[in-house]
N, C-alpha and C. Protein backbone atom coordinates (compact mmCIF):
# COMPACT_ATOMS: atom_id res chain seq x y z
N UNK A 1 29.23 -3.25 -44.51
CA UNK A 1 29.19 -4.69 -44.59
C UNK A 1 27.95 -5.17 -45.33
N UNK A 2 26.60 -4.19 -45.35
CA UNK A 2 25.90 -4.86 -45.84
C UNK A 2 25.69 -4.80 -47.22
N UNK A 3 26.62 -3.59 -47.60
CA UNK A 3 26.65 -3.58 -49.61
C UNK A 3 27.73 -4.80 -49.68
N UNK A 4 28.51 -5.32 -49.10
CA UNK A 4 29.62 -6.30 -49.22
C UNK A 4 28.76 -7.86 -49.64
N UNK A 5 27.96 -7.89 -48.28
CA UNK A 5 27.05 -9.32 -48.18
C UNK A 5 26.35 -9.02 -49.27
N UNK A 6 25.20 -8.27 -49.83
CA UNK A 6 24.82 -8.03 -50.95
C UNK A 6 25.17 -8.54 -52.18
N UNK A 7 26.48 -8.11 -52.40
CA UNK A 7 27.42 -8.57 -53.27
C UNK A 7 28.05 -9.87 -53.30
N UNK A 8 28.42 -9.99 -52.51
CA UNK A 8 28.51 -11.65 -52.24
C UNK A 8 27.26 -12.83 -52.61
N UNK A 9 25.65 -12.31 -52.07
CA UNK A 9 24.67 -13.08 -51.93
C UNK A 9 24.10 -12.99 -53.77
N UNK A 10 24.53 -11.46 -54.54
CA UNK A 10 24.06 -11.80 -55.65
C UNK A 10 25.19 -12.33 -56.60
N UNK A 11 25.72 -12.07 -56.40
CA UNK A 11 26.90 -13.30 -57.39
C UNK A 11 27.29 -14.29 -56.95
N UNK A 12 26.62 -15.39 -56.04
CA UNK A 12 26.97 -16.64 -55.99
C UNK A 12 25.06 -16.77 -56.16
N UNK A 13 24.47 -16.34 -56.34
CA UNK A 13 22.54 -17.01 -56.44
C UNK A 13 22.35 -17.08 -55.07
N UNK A 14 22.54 -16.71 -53.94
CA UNK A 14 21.87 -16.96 -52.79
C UNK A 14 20.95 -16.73 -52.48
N UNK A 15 20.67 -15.39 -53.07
CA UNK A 15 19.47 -14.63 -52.88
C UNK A 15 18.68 -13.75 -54.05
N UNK A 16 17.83 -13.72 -54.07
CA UNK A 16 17.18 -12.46 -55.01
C UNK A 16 17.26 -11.35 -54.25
N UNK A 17 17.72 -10.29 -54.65
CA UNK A 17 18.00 -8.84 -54.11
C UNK A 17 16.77 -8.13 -54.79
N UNK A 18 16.10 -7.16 -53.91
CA UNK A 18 14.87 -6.63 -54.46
C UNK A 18 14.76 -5.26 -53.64
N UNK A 19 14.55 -3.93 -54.70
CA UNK A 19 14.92 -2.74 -54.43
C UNK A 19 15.73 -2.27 -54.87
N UNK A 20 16.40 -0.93 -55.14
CA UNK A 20 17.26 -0.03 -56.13
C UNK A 20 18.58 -0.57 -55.69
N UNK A 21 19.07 -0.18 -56.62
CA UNK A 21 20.36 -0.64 -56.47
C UNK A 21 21.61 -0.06 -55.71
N UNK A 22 22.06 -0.92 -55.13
CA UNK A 22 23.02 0.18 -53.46
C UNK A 22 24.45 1.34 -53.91
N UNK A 23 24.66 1.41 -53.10
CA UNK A 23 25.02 2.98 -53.33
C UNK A 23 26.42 2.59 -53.77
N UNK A 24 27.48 1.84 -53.89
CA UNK A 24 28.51 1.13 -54.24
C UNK A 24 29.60 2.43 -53.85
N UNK A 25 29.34 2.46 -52.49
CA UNK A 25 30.33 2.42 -51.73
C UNK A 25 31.01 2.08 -50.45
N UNK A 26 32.17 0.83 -51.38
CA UNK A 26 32.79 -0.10 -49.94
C UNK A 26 34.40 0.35 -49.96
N UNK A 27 34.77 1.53 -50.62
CA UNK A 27 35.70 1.61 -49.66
C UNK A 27 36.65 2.21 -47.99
N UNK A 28 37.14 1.35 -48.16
CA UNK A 28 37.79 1.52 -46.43
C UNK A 28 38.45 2.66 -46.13
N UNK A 29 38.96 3.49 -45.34
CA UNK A 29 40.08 4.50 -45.63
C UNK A 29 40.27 4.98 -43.96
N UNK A 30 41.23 5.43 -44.08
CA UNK A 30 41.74 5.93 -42.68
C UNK A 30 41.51 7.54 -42.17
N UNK A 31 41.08 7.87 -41.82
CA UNK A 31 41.14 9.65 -41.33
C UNK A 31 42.32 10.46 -40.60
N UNK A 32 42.94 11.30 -40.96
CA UNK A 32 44.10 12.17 -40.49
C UNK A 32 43.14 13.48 -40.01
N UNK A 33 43.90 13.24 -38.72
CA UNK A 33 42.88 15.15 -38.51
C UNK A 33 44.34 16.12 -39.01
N UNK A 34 43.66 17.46 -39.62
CA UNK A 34 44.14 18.19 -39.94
C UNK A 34 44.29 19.47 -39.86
N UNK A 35 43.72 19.68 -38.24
CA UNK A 35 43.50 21.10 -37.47
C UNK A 35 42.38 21.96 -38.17
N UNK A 36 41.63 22.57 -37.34
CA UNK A 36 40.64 23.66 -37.41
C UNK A 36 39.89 22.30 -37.90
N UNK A 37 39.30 21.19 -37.20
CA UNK A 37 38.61 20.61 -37.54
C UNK A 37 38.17 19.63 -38.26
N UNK A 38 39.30 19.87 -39.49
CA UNK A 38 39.07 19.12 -40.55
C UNK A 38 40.21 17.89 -40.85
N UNK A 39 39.18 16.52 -41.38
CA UNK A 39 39.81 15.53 -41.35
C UNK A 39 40.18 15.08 -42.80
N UNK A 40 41.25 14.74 -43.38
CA UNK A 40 41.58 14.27 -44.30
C UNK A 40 41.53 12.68 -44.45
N UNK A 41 40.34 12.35 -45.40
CA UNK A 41 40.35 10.71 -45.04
C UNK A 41 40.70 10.55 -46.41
N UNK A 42 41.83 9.08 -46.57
CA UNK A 42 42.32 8.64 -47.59
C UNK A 42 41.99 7.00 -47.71
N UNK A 43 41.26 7.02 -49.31
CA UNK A 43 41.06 5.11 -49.07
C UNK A 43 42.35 4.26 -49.21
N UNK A 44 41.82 3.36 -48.45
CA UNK A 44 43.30 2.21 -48.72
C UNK A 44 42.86 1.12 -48.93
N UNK A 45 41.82 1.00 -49.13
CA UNK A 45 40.95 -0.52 -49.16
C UNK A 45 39.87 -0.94 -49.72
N UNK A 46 39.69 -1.60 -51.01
CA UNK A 46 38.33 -1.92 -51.49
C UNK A 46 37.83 -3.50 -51.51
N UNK A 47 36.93 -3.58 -51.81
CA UNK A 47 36.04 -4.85 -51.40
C UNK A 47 36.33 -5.30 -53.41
N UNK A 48 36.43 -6.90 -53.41
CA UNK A 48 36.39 -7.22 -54.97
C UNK A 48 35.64 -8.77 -54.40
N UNK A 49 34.72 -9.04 -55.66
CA UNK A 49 33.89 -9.86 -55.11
C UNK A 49 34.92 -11.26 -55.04
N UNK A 50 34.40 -12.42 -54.87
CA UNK A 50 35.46 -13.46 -55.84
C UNK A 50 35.85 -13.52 -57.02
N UNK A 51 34.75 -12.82 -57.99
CA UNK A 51 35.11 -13.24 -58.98
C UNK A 51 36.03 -11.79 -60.04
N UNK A 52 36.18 -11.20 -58.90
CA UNK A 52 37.21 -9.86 -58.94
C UNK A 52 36.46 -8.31 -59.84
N UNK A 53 35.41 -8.82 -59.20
CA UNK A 53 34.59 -7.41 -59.72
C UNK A 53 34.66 -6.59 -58.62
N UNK A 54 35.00 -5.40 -58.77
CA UNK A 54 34.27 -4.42 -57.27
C UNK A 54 33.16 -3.74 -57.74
N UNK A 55 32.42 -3.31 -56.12
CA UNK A 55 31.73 -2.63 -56.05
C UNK A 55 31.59 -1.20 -56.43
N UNK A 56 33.11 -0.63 -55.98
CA UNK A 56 33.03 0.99 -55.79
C UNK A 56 32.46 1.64 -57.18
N UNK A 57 31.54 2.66 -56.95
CA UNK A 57 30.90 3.06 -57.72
C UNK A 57 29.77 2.41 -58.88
N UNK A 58 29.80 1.33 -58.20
CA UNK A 58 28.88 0.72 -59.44
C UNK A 58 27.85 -0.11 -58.36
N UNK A 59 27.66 -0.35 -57.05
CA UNK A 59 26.81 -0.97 -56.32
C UNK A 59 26.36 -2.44 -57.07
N UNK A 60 24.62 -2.83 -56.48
CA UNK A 60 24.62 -4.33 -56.87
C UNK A 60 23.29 -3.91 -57.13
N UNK A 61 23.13 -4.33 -58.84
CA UNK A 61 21.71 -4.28 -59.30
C UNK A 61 20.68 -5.21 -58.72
N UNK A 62 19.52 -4.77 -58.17
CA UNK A 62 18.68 -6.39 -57.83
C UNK A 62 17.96 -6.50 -58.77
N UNK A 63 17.88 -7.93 -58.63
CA UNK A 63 16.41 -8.71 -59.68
C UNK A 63 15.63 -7.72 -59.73
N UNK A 64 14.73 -7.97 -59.26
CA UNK A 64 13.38 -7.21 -59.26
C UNK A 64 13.51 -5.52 -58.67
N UNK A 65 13.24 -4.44 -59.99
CA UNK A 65 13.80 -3.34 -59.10
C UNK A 65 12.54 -2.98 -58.89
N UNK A 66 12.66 -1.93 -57.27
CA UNK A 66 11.35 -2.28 -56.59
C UNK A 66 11.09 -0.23 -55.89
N UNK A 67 10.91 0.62 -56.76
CA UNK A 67 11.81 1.83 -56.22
C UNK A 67 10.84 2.06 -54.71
N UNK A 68 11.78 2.88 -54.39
CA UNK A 68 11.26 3.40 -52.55
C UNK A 68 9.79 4.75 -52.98
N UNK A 69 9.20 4.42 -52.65
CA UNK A 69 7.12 4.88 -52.66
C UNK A 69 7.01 6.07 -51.40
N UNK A 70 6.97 7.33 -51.40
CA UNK A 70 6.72 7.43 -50.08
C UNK A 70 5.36 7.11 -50.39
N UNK A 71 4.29 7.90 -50.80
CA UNK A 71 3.12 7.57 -51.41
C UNK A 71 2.63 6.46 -50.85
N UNK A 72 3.07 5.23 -51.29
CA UNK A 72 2.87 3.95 -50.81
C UNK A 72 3.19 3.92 -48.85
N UNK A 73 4.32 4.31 -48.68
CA UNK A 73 4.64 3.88 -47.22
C UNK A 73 3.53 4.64 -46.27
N UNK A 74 3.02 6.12 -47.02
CA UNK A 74 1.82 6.59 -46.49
C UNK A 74 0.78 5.54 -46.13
N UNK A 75 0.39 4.84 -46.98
CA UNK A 75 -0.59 3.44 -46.54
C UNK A 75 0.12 2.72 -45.25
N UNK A 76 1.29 2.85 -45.06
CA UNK A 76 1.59 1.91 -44.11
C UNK A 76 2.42 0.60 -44.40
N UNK A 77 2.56 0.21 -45.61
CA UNK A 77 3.15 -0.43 -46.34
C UNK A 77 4.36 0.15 -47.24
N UNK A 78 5.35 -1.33 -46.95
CA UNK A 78 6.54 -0.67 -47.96
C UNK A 78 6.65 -1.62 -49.05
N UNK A 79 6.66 -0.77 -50.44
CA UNK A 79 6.59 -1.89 -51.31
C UNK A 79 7.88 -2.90 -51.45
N UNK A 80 8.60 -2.10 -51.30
CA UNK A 80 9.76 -2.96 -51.30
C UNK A 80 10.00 -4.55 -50.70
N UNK A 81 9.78 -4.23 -49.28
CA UNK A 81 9.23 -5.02 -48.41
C UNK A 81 7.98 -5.93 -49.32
N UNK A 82 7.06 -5.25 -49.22
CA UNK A 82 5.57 -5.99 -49.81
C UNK A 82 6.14 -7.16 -51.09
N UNK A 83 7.02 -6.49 -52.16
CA UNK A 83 7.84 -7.43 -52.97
C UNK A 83 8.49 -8.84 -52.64
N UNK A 84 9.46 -8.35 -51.66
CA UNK A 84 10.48 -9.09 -51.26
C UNK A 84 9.54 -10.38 -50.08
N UNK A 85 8.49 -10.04 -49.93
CA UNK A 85 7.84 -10.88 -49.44
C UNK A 85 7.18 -11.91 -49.92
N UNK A 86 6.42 -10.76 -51.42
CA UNK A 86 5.71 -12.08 -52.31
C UNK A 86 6.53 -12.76 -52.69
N UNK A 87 7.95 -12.27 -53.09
CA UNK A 87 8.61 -13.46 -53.93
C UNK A 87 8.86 -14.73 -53.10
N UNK A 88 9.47 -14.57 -51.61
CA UNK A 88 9.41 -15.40 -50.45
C UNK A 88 8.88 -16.24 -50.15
N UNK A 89 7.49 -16.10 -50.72
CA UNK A 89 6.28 -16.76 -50.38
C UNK A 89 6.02 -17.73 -51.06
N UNK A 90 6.72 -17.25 -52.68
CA UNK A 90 6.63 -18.35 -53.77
C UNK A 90 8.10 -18.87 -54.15
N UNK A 91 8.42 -19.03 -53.55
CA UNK A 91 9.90 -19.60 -53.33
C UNK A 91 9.97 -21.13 -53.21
């Protein structure tokens, strides 16, 4: 749901999205078990925005790309976060 809202929040302007871009995968599918364990899951369902774009395989680029630091989170800080804050601030 939350690559869905994503998608939704950046193609109508709701929001600035900040950080790499999500993994663009929303589809739905059902699971069949298929003995010794193993489940056969088949999709039946994908997400298309309004304006009839989907997600699958292509996720939602943000504004500002902001990549994941471990380096940085070592300080204690996440830049990502640290970003998505300044912009907030000047909003």
């Amino acid at each position: 749901a939350a690559e869905t809202d994503t998608g939704f929040a950046h193609e109508n302007n709701l929001a600035t999205i900040v950080g790499t871009r999500t993994a663009g995968q929303v589809l739905g599918g059902i699971g069949f078990k298929m003995g010794h364990g193993l489940v056969l899951r088949i999709p039946v369902v994908t997400f298309h925005t309004w304006s009839g774009k989907t997600l699958e395989g292509k996720g939602v680029e943000p504004g500002p790309v902001v990549e994941f630091s471990r380096d940085f989170l070592w300080t204690g800080l996440d830049a990502q976060i640290e970003r998505a804050s300044h912009i907030a601030r000047f909003f």
